[in-house]
Protein backbone atom coordinates (compact mmCIF):
# COMPACT_ATOMS: atom_id res chain seq x y z
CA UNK A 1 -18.18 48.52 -2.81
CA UNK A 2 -22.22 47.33 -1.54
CA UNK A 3 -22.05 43.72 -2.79
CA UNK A 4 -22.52 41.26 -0.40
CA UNK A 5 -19.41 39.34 1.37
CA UNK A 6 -20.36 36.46 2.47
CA UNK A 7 -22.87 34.63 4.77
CA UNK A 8 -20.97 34.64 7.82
CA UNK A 9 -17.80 37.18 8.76
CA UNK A 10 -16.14 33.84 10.32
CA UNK A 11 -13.87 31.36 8.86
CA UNK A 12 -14.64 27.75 9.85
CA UNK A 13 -11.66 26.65 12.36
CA UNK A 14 -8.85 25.09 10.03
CA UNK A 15 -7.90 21.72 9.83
CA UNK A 16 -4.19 21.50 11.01
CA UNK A 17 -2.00 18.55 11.26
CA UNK A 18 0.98 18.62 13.53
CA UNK A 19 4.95 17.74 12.54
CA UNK A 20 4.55 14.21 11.67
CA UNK A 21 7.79 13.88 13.79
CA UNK A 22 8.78 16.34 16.75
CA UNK A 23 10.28 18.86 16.39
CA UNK A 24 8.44 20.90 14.66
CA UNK A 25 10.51 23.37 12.60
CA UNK A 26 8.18 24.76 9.69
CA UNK A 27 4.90 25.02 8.64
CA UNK A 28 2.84 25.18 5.49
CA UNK A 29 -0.22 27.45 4.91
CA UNK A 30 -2.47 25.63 2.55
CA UNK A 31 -4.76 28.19 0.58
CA UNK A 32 -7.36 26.03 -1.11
CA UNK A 33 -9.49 26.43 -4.44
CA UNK A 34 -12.44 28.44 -5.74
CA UNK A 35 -15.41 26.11 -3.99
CA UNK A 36 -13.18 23.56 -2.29
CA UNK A 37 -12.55 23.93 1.51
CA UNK A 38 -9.66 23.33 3.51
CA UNK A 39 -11.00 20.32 5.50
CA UNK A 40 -11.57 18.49 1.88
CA UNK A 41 -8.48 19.01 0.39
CA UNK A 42 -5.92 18.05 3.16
CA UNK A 43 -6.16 14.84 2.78
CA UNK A 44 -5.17 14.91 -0.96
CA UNK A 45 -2.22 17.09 -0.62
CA UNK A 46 -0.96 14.83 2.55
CA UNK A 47 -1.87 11.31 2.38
CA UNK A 48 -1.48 11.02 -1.79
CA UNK A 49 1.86 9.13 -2.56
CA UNK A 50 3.98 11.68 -4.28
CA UNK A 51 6.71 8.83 -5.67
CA UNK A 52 5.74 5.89 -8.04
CA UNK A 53 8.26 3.73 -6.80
CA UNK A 54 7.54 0.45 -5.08
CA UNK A 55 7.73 0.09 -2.09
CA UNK A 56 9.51 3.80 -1.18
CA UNK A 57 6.22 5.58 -2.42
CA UNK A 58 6.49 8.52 -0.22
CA UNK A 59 3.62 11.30 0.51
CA UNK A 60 4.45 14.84 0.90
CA UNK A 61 3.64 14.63 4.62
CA UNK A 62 6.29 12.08 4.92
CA UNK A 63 8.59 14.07 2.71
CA UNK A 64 8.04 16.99 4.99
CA UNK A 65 8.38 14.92 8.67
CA UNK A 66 9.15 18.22 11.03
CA UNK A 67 6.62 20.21 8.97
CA UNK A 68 2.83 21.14 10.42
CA UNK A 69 0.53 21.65 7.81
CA UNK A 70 -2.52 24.14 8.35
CA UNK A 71 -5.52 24.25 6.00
CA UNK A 72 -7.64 27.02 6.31
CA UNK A 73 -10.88 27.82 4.36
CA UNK A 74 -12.47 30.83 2.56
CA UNK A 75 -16.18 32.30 3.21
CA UNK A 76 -18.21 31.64 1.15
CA UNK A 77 -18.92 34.91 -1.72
CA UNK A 78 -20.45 35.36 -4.89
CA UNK A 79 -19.40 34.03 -8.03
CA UNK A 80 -20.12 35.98 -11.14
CA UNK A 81 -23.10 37.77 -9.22
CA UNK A 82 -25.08 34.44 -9.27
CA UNK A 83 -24.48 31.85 -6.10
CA UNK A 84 -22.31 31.53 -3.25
CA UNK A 85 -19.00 29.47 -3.02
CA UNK A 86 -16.09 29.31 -0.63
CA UNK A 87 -13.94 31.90 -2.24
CA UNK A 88 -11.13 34.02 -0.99
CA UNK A 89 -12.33 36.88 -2.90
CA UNK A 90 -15.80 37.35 -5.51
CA UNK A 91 -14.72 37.05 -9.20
CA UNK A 92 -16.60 37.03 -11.89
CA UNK A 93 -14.18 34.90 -15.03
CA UNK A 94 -11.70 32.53 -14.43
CA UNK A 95 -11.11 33.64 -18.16
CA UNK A 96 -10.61 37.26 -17.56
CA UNK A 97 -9.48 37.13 -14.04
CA UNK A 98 -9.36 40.73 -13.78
CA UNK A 99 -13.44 41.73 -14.76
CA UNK A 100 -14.72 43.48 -12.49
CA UNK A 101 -11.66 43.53 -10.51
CA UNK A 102 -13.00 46.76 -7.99
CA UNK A 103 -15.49 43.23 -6.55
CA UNK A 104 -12.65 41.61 -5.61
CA UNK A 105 -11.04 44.06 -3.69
CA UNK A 106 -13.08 43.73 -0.05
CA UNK A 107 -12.52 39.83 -0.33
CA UNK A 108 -8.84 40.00 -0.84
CA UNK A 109 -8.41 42.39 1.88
CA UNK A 110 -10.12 40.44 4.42
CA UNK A 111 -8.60 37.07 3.18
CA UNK A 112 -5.27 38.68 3.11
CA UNK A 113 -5.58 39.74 7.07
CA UNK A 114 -6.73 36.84 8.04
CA UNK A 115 -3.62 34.45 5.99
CA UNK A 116 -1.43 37.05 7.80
CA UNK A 117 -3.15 36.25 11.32
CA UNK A 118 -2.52 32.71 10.67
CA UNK A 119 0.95 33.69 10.14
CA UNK A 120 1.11 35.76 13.45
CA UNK A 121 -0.32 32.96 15.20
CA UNK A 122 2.60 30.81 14.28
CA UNK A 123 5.45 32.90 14.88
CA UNK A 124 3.69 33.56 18.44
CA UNK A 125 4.03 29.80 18.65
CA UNK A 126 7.61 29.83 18.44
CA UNK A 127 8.14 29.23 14.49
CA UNK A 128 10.59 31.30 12.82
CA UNK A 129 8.93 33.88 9.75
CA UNK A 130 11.72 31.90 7.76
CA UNK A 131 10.06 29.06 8.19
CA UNK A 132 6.65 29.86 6.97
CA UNK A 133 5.83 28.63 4.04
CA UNK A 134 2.34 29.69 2.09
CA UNK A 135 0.90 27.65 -0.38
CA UNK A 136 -2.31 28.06 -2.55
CA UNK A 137 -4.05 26.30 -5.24
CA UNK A 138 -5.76 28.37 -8.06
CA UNK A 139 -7.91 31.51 -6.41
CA UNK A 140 -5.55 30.29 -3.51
CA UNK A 141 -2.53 30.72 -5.29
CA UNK A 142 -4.07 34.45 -6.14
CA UNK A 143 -4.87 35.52 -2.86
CA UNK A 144 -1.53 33.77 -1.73
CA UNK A 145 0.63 36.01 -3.50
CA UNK A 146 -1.07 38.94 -2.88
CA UNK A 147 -0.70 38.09 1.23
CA UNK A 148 2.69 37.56 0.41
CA UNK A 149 3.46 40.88 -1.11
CA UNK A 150 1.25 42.56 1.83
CA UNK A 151 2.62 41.05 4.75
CA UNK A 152 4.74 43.32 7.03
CA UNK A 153 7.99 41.06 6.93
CA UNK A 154 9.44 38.61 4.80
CA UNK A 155 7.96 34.78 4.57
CA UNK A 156 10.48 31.61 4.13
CA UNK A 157 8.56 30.73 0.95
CA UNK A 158 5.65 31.29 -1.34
CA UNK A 159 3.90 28.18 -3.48
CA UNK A 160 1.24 28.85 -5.92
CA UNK A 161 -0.36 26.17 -7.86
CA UNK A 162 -2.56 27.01 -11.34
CA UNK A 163 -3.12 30.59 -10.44
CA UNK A 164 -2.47 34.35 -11.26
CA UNK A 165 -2.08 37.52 -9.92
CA UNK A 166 -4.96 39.82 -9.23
CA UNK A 167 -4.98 43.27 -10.79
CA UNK A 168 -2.90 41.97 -13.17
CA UNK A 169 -3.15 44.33 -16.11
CA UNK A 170 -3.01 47.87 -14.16
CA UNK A 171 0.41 46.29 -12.18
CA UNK A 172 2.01 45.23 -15.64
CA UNK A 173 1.10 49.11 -17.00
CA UNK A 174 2.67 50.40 -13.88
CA UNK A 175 5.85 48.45 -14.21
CA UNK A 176 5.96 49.72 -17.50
CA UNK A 177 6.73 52.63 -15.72
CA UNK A 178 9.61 51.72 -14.02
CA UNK A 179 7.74 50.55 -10.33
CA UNK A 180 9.61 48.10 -8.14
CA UNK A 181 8.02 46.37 -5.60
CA UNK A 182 7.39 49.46 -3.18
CA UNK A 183 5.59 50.93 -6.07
CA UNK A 184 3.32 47.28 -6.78
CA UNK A 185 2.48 47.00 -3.29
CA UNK A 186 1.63 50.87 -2.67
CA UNK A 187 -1.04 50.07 -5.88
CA UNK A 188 -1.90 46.94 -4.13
CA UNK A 189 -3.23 49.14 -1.24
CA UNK A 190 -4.39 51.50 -2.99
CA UNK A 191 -6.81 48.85 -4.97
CA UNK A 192 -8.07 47.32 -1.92
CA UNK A 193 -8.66 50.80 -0.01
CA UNK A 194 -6.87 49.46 2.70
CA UNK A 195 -5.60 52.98 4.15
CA UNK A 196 -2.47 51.44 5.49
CA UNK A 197 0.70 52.99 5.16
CA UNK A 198 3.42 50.80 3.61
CA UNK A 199 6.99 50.02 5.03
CA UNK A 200 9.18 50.88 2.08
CA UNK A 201 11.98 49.07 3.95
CA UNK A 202 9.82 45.81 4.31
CA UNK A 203 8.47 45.98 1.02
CA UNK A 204 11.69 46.36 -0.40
CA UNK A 205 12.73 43.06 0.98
CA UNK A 206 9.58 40.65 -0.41
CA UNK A 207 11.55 40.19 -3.45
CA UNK A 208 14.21 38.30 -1.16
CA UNK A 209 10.69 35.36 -0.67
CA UNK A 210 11.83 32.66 -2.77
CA UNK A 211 8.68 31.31 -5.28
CA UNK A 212 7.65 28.20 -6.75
CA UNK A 213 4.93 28.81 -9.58
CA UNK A 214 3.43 25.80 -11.48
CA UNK A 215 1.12 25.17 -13.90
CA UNK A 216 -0.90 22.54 -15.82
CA UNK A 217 -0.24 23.30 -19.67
CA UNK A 218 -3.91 22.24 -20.83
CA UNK A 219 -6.00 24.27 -17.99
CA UNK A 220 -8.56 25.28 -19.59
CA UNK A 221 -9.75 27.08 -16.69
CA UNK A 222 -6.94 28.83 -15.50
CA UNK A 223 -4.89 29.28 -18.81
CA UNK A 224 -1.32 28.63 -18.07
CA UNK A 225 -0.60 32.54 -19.81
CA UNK A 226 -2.08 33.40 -16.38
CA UNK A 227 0.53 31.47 -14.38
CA UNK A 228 3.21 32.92 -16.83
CA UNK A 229 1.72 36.38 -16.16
CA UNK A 230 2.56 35.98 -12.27
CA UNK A 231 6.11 34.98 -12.71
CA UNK A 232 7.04 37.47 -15.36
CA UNK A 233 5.39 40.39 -13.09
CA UNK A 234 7.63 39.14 -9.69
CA UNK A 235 10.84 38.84 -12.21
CA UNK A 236 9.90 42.46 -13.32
CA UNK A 237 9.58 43.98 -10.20
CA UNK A 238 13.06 42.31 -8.79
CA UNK A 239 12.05 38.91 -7.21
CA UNK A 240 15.55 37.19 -6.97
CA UNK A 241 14.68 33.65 -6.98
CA UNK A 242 11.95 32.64 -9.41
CA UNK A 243 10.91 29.01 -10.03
CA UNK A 244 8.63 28.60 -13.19
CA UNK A 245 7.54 25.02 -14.17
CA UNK A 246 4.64 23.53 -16.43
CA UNK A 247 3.00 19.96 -16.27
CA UNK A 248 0.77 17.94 -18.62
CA UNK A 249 -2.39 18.38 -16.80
CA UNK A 250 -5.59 20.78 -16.63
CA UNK A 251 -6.45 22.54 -13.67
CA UNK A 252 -4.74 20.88 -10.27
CA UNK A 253 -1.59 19.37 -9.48
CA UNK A 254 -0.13 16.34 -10.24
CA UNK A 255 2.47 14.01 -7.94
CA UNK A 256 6.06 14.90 -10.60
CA UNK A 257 4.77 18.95 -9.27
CA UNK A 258 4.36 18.18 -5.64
CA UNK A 259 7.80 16.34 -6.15
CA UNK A 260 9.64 18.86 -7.64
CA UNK A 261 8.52 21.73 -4.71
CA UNK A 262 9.37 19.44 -2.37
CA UNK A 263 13.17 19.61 -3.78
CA UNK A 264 13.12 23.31 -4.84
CA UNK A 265 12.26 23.22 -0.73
CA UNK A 266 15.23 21.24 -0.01
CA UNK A 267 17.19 23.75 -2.65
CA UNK A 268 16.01 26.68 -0.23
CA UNK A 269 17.41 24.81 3.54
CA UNK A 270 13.96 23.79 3.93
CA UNK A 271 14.49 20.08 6.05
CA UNK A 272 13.01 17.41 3.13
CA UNK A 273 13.73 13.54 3.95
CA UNK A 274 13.38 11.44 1.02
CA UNK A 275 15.49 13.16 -1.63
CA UNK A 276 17.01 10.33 -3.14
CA UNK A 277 13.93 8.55 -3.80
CA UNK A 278 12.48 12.07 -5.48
CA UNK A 279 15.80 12.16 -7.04
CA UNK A 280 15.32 8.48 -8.75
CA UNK A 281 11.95 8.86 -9.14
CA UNK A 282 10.82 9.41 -12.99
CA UNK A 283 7.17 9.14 -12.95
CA UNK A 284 5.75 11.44 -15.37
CA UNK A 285 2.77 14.33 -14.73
CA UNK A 286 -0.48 12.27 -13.27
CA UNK A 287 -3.33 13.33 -11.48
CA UNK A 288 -2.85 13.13 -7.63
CA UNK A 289 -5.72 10.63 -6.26
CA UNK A 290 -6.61 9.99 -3.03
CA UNK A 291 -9.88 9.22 -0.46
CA UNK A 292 -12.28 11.91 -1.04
CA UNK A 293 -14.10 12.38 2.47
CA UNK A 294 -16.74 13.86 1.21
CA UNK A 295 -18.33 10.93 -1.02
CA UNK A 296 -16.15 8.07 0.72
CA UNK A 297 -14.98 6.71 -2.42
CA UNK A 298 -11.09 5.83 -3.04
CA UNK A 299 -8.96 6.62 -5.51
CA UNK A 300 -11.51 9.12 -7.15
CA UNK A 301 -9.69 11.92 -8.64
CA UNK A 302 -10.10 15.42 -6.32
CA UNK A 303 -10.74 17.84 -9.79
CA UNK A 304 -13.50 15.82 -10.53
CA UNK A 305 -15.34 16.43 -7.51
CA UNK A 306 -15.20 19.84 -6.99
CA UNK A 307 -14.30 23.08 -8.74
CA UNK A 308 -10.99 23.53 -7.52
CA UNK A 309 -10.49 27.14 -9.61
């Protein structure tokens, strides 16, 4: 693999927001898009209300009071072998996702690490693994999973947004065969040349991760078969608790998707304040709008100004 990483080997520090109200007892991993960045996309995943009604209109930061939130970004790597974009791993279709796939091995492997460092780091800090809960958004809903199925323990939760799984087609084929999840993630290694030896026990238990997958029904970037691909694979190789839901929108979330994670949460003994109001509340799919720091207008929607993918 001779292609180029990146520009830099070193991730830009990530923007973290603390428990909203002490004491802390989870946090949330947020894997951002295909040329977004973590510093640009908290805001809109925080400080968005999430509820239509007046005047209870809760945001998901409020929702989640004893939660920190960390938002890290990717390096930036090539996009179908033309320019540079903050990426967790080079691809080269959002159509295909897995062209090419042998480029997007070296990516995913050192995106994975580094989403399981950030992990590390916060059970050193006192937060139980149970507590954990990653979260990604298109390519960061793909590299999401896959750190979820490589980690060396089991996660509280997994989230993925308008994404897929990577080396999708050679893991159906080899469930076809009768694998199980020791046999995915052994592949999984084997793909990105990792050389690690893999915990059968451990593995065996990633199908106990509870998942949320969602997904706008006209993306036209990210088809929603690719969303449908993901779930049907983790049902296949013995995920227990599978949550599949689809939204009238393209490609990025809406407030009735953030609502209903927010209760699947609750569903899982994850602490979530609010849930009458996202009980009552019956506001259909919209797009989530919010200040966009990086032009300074308000209420501009976040798809529109940046990829997203």
């Amino acid at each position: 693999m001779e292609h180029p990483e990146s520009t830099t080997t070193q991730h830009a520090p990530p923007r973290i927001f603390e428990a909203f109200r002490e004491p802390c007892k989870s946090t949330v991993i947020f894997l951002h898009g295909r040329g977004d960045s973590g510093h640009n996309v908290a805001p809109f995943l925080l400080f968005s209300p999430v509820t239509s009604n007046v005047p209870t209109r809760l945001t998901l930061r409020q929702v989640l009071p004893h939660t920190k939130f960390i938002f890290p970004t990717a390096l930036k790597r090539e996009f179908s072998s033309s320019y540079l974009s903050t990426q967790w791993f080079e691809i080269d279709s959002l159509e295909i996702t897995d062209l090419n796939e042998e480029r997007q091995a070296d990516g995913l492997k050192e995106s994975t690490e580094y989403i399981h460092q950030l992990i590390q780091d916060e059970i050193d800090s006192g937060v139980p693994p149970e507590q954990i809960i990653l979260m990604g958004q298109g390519q960061g809903c793909a590299a999401g999973i896959v750190a979820t199925m490589r980690y060396p323990g089991r996660i509280g939760a997994f989230i993925g947004m308008s994404g897929w799984m990577p080396f999708v087609t050679q893991l159906e084929d080899l469930v076809k065969t009768g694998a199980d999840a020791v046999g995915i993630v052994k592949r999984i290694e084997d793909l990105l040349e990792s050389g690690r030896e893999v915990d059968e026990e451990v593995s065996k238990s990633i199908v106990e991760t509870p998942v949320f997958v969602g997904h706008g029904i006209n993306d036209t970037k990210v088809l929603v078969r690719c969303g449908e691909r993901l779930q049907d694979l983790l049902k296949d190789i013995g995920f227990h608790n599978v949550k599949w839901a689809t939204y009238k929108l393209g490609n990025w979330w809406c407030d009735e998707e953030i609502v209903d994670a927010a209760r699947w949460l609750a569903d899982e003994n994850f602490e979530v304040e609010g849930l009458e109001e996202l009980k009552n509340d019956t506001q259909g799919a919209r797009i989530t709008t919010a200040f966009n720091p990086l032009d300074g207008n308000s209420n501009v929607a976040h798809q529109n100004t940046i990829d997203g993918t």
